[in-house]
Protein backbone atom coordinates (compact mmCIF):
# COMPACT_ATOMS: atom_id res chain seq x y z
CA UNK A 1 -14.29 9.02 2.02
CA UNK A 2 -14.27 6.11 4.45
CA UNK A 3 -11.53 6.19 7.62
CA UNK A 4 -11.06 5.50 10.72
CA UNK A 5 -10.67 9.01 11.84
CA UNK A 6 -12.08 11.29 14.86
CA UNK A 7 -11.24 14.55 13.25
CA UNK A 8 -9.09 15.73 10.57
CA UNK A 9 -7.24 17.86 13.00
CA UNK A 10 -6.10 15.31 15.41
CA UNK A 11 -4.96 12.14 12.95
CA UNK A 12 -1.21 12.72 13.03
CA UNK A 13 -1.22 13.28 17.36
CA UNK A 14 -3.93 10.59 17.86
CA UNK A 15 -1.77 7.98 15.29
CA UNK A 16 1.23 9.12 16.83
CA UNK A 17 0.36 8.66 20.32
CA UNK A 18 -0.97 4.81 19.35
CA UNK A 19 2.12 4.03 17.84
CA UNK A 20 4.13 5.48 20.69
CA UNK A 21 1.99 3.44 22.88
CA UNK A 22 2.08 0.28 20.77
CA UNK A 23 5.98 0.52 21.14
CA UNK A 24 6.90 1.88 24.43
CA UNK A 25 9.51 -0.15 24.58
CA UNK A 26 11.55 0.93 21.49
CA UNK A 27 10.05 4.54 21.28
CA UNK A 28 9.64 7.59 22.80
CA UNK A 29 7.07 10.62 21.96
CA UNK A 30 7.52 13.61 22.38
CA UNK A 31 4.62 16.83 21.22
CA UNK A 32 5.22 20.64 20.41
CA UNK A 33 7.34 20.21 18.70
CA UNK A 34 6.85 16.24 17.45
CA UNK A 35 9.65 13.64 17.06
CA UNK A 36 10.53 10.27 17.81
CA UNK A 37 13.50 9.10 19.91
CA UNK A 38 14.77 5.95 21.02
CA UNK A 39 13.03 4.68 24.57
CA UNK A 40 17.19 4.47 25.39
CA UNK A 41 18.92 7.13 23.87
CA UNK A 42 22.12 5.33 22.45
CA UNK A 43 25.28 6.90 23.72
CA UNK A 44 29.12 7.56 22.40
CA UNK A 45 27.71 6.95 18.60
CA UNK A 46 26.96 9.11 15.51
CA UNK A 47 23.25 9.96 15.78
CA UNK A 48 21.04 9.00 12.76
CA UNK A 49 18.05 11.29 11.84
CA UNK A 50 15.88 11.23 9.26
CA UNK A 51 11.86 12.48 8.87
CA UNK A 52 9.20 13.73 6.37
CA UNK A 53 5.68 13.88 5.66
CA UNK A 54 2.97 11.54 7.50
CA UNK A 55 1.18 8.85 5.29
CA UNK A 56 4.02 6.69 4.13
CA UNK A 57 4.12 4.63 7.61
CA UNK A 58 5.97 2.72 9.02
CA UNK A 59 8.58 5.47 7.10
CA UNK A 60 10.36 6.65 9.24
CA UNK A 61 8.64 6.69 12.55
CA UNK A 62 8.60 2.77 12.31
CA UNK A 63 12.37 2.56 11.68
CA UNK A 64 13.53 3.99 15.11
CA UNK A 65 15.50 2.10 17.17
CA UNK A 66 18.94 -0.37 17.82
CA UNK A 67 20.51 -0.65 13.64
CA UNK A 68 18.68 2.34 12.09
CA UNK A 69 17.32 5.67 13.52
CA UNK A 70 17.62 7.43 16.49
CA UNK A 71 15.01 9.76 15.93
CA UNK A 72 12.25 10.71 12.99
CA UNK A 73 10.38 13.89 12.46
CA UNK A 74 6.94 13.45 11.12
CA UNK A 75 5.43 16.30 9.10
CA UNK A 76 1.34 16.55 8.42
CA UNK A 77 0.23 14.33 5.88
CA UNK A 78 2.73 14.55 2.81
CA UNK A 79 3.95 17.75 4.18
CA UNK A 80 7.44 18.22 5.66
CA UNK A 81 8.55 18.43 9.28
CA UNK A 82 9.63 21.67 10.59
CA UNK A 83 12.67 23.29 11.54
CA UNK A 84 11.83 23.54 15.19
CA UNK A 85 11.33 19.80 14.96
CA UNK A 86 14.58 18.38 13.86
CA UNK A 87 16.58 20.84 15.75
CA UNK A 88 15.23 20.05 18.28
CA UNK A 89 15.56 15.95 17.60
CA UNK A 90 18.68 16.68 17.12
CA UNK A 91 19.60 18.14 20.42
CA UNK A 92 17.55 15.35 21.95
CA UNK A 93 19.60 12.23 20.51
CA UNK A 94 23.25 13.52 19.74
CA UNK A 95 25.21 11.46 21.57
CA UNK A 96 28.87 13.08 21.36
CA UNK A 97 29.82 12.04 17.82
CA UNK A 98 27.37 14.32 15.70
CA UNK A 99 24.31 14.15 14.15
CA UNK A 100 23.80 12.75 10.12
CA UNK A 101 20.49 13.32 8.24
CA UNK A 102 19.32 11.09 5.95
CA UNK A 103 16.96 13.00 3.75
CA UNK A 104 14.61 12.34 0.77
CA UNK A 105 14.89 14.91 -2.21
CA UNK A 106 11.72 16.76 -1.86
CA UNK A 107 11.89 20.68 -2.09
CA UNK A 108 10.24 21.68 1.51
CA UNK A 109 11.76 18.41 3.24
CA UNK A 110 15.86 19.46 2.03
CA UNK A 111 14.84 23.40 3.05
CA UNK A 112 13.85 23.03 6.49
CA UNK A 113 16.92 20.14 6.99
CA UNK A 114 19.02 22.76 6.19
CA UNK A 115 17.44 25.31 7.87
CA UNK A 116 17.89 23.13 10.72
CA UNK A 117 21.62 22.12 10.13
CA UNK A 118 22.57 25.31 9.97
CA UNK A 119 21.54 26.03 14.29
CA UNK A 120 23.16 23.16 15.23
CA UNK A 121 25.16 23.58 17.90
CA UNK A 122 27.56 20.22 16.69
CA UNK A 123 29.04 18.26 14.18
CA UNK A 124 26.41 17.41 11.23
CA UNK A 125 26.39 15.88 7.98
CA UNK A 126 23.36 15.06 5.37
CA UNK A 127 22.81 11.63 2.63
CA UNK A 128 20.36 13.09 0.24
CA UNK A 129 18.54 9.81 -1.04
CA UNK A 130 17.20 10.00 -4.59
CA UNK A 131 16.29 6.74 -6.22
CA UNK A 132 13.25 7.12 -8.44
CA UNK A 133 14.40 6.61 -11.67
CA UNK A 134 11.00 7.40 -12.94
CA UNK A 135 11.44 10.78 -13.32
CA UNK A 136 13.92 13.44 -12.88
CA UNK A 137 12.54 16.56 -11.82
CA UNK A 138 8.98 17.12 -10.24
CA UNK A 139 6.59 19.13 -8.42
CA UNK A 140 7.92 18.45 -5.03
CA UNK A 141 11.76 18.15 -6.31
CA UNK A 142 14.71 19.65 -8.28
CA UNK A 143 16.07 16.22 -9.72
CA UNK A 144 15.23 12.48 -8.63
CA UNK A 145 12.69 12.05 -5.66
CA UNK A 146 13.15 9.85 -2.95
CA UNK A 147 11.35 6.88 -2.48
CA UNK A 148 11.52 3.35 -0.97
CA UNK A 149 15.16 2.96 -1.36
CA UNK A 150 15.47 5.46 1.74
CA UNK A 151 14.71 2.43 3.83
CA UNK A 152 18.05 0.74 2.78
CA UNK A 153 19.77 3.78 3.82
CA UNK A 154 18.92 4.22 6.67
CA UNK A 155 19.27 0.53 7.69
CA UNK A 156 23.15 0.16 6.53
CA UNK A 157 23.92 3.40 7.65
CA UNK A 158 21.96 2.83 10.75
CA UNK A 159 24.20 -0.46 11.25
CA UNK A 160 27.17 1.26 10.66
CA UNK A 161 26.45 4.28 13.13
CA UNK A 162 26.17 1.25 15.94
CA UNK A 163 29.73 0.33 15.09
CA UNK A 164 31.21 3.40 16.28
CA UNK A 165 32.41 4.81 12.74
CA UNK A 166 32.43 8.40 12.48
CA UNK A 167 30.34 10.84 10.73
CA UNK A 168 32.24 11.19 8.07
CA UNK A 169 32.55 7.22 7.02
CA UNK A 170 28.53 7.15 7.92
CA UNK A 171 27.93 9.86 5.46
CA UNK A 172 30.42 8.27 2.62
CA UNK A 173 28.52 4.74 3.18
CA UNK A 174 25.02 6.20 2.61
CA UNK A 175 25.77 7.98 -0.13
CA UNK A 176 27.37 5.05 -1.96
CA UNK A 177 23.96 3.01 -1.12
CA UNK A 178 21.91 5.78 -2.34
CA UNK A 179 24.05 5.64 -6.20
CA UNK A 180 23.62 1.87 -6.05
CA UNK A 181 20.04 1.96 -5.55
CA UNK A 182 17.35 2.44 -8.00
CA UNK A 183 13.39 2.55 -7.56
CA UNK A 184 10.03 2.66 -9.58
CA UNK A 185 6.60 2.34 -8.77
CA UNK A 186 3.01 1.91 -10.31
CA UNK A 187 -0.18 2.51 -8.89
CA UNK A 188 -3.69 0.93 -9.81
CA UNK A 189 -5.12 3.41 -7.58
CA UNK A 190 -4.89 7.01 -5.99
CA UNK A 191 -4.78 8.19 -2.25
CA UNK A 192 -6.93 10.07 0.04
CA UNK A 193 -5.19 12.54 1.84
CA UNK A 194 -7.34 12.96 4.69
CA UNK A 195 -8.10 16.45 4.88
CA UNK A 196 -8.22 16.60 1.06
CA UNK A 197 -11.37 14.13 1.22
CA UNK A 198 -11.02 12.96 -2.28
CA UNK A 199 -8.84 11.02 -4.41
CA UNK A 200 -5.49 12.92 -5.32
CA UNK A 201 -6.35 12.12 -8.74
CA UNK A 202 -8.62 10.21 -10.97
CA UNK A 203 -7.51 6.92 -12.71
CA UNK A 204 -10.32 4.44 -14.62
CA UNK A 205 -10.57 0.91 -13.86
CA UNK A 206 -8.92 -0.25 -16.38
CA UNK A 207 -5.64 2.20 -15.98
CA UNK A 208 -2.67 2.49 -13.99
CA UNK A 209 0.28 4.97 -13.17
CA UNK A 210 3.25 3.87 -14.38
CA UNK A 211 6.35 5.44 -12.25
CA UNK A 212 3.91 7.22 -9.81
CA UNK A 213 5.49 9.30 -6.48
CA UNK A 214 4.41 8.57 -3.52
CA UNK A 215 2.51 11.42 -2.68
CA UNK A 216 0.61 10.60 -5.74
CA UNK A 217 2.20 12.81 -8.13
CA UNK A 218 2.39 11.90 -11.93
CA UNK A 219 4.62 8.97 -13.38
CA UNK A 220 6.36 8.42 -16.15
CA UNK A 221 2.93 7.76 -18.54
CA UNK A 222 -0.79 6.89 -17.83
CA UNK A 223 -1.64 2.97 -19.67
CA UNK A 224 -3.98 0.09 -19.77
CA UNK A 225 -3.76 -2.19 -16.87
CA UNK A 226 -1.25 -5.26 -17.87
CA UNK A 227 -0.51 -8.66 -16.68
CA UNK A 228 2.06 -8.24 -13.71
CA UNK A 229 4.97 -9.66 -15.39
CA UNK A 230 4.98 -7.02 -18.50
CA UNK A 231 4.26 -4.51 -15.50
CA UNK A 232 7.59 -5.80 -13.43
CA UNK A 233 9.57 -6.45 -16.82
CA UNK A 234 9.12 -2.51 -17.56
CA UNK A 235 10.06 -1.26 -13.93
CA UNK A 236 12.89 -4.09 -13.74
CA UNK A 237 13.97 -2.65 -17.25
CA UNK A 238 13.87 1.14 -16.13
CA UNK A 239 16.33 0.41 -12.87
CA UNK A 240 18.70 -1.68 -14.66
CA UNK A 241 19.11 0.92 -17.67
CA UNK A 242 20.24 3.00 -14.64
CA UNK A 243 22.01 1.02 -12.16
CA UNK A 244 24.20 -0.51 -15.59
CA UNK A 245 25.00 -3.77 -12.97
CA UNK A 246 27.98 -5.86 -14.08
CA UNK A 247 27.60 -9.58 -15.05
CA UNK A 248 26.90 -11.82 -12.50
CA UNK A 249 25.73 -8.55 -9.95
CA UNK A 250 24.25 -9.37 -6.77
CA UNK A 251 21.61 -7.68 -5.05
CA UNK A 252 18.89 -6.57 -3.06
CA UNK A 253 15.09 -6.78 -3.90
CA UNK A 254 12.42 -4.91 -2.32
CA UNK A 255 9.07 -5.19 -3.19
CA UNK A 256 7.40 -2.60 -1.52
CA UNK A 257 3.58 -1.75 -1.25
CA UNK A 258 1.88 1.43 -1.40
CA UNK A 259 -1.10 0.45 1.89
CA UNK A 260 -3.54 -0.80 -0.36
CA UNK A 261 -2.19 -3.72 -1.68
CA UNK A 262 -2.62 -7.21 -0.42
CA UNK A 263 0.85 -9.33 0.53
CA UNK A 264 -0.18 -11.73 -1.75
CA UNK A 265 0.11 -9.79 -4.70
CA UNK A 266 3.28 -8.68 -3.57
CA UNK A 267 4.72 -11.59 -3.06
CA UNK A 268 3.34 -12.18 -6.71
CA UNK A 269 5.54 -9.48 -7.64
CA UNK A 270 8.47 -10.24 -5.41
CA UNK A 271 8.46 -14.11 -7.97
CA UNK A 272 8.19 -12.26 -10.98
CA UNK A 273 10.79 -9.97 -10.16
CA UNK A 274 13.38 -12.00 -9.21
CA UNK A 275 12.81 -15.00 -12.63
CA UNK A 276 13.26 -11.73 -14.12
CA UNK A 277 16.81 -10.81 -12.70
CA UNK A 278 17.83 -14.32 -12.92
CA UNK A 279 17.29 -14.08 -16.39
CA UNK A 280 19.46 -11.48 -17.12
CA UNK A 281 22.14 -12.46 -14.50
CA UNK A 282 21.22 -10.51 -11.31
CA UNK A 283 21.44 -12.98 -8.60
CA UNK A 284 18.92 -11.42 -5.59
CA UNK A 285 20.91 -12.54 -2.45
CA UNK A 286 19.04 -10.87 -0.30
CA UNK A 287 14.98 -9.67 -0.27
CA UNK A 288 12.40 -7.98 1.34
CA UNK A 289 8.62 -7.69 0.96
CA UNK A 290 5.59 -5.67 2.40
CA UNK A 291 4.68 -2.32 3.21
CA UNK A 292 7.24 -0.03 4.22
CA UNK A 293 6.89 3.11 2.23
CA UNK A 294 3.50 3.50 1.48
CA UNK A 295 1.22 6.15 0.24
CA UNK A 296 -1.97 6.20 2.66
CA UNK A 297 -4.10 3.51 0.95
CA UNK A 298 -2.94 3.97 -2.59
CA UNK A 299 -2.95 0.46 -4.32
CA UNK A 300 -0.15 -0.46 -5.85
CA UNK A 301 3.73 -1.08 -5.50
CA UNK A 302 7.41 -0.46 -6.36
CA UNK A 303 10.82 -2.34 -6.94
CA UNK A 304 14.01 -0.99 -5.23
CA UNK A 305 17.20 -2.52 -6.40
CA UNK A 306 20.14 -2.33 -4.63
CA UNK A 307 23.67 -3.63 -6.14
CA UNK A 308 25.38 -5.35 -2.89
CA UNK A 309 28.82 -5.25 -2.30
CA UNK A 310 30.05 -7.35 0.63
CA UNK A 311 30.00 -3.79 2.97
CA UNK A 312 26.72 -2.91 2.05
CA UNK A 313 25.42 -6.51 2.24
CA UNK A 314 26.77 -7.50 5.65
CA UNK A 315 25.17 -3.92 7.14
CA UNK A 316 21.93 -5.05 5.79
CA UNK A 317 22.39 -8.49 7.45
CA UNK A 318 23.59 -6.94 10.79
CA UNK A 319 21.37 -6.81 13.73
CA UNK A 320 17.73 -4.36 13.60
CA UNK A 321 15.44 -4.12 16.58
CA UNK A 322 12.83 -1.33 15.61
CA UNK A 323 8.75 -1.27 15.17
CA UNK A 324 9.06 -2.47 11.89
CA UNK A 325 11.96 -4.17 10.92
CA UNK A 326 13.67 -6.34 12.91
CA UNK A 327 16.32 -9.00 12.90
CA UNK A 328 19.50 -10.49 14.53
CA UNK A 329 18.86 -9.84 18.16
């Protein structure tokens, strides 16, 4: 295993503490417990929270600030924040109009949220996101994990939150996103979790994961490496048999990479992807491509569809000023 690492022990501080430095401007750090806050905490406005295991930056850590999150919790490596942390995140960024939690459907992450929830002091609400269509139940979950399609959550809710909507209209809007949005992914490779010093699991050269978790965990089957437009046919397939879009449905594309795989295949993906939607009468009004929800330095990628309406769409367009996504302002 080759990283750029001092010890095991001290990635998550030592990462956390660069990125809080890299962004002192947007961000605030705070240790024992860990969490990220705005640099300005916002005021008279529902408070968005959201958090989960380390190794899937900039998620969520990179999505704090003005049009998404006022705060993230970051677990170890692929293991969930604690308690402690988002209560006391919470208490740090609620701003008079309660707190919601956007939350991705993995066992220990949805425990300790409502472990949390339940000391809170003020008004709270949760959006559960669960878009992975590839699989329904898992190690880590009790039904449909989520994935990359958290990101558009948090960003329309986010926008909302800044409009001075309530919590209750904040938690109605994400959870309408979260049953219009639908995400796969396939890996060519596995991660290294750092203290794990090997490969989460093995996979030939000539093989890839099809439907794969981002903590590595199995997909949907194990097959021969294909050209990329079979691949994004079969993952475009899988979230339209669930979504069930009407003619002539608009939407949202994200092509999302896993750490380890270069923007130009992505971008490779984003073309196939989106002859492939035309084809079948999905116009794609609106896109995004890179590496938002990765896995450590797992190769690979997923598609996240998202059926716009013109609320959902004009919170996506509406202004974002955070470490890694920003627009508008």
């Amino acid at each position: 295993m080759k990283k750029f690492i001092n010890a095991v022990d001290d990635v998550l501080v030592e990462s956390l503490s660069g990125f809080a430095a890299a962004h002192a401007d947007l961000v605030r750090l705070q240790l024992d417990p860990h969490y990220l806050c705005r640099a300005q905490k916002a005021q008279n406005k529902v408070a968005i929270l959201s958090g989960g295991g380390s190794g899937h930056e900039p998620l969520h850590g990179g999505f704090v600030g003005y049009g998404m999150l006022d705060a993230a919790c970051p677990g170890h490596v692929f293991t969930s924040p604690t308690p402690d942390q988002m209560l006391a995140a919470a208490e740090a960024v609620e701003a008079g109009r309660g707190v919601l939690f956007i939350v991705k459907n993995y066992a220990g992450d949805v425990m300790n949220f409502e472990m949390a929830a339940e000391l809170l002091p003020f008004d709270h609400a949760t959006v559960l996101t669960s878009d992975d269509v590839a699989v329904e139940d898992s190690t880590y979950t009790t039904g449909r994990r989520g994935v990359a399609g958290t990101l558009i959550v948090e960003k329309v809710v986010g926008s909302l939150a800044e409009t001075g909507a309530d919590l209750a209209a904040c938690q109605a809007l994400g959870e309408k996103v979260n049953r219009r949005t639908a995400s796969m992914g396939v890996a060519l490779s596995s991660c290294t979790v750092p203290a794990a010093g090997r490969p989460t699991f093995d996979i030939g050269p000539d093989e890839l994961e099809m439907g794969v978790g981002i903590h590595g965990e199995p997909g949907r089957r194990r097959e021969a490496l294909r050209p990329a437009d079979a691949l994004v046919g079969d993952l475009l397939a899988a979230l339209l048999e669930d979504l069930k879009p009407q003619p002539d449905s608009r939407a949202l594309l994200l092509v999302n990479g896993f750490g380890g795989t270069p923007l130009m295949e992505l971008y490779l993906l984003y073309h196939a992807a989106a002859r492939w939607l035309a084809e079948r009468g999905v116009a794609v009004e609106r896109s995004l491509v890179g590496n938002y929800v990765t896995s450590l330095d797992m190769a690979g990628a997923s598609l996240t569809l998202c059926l716009l309406d013109d609320e959902i769409r004009a919170h996506w367009d509406a202004p974002v000023h955070t470490p890694a996504l920003r627009w508008g302002r």
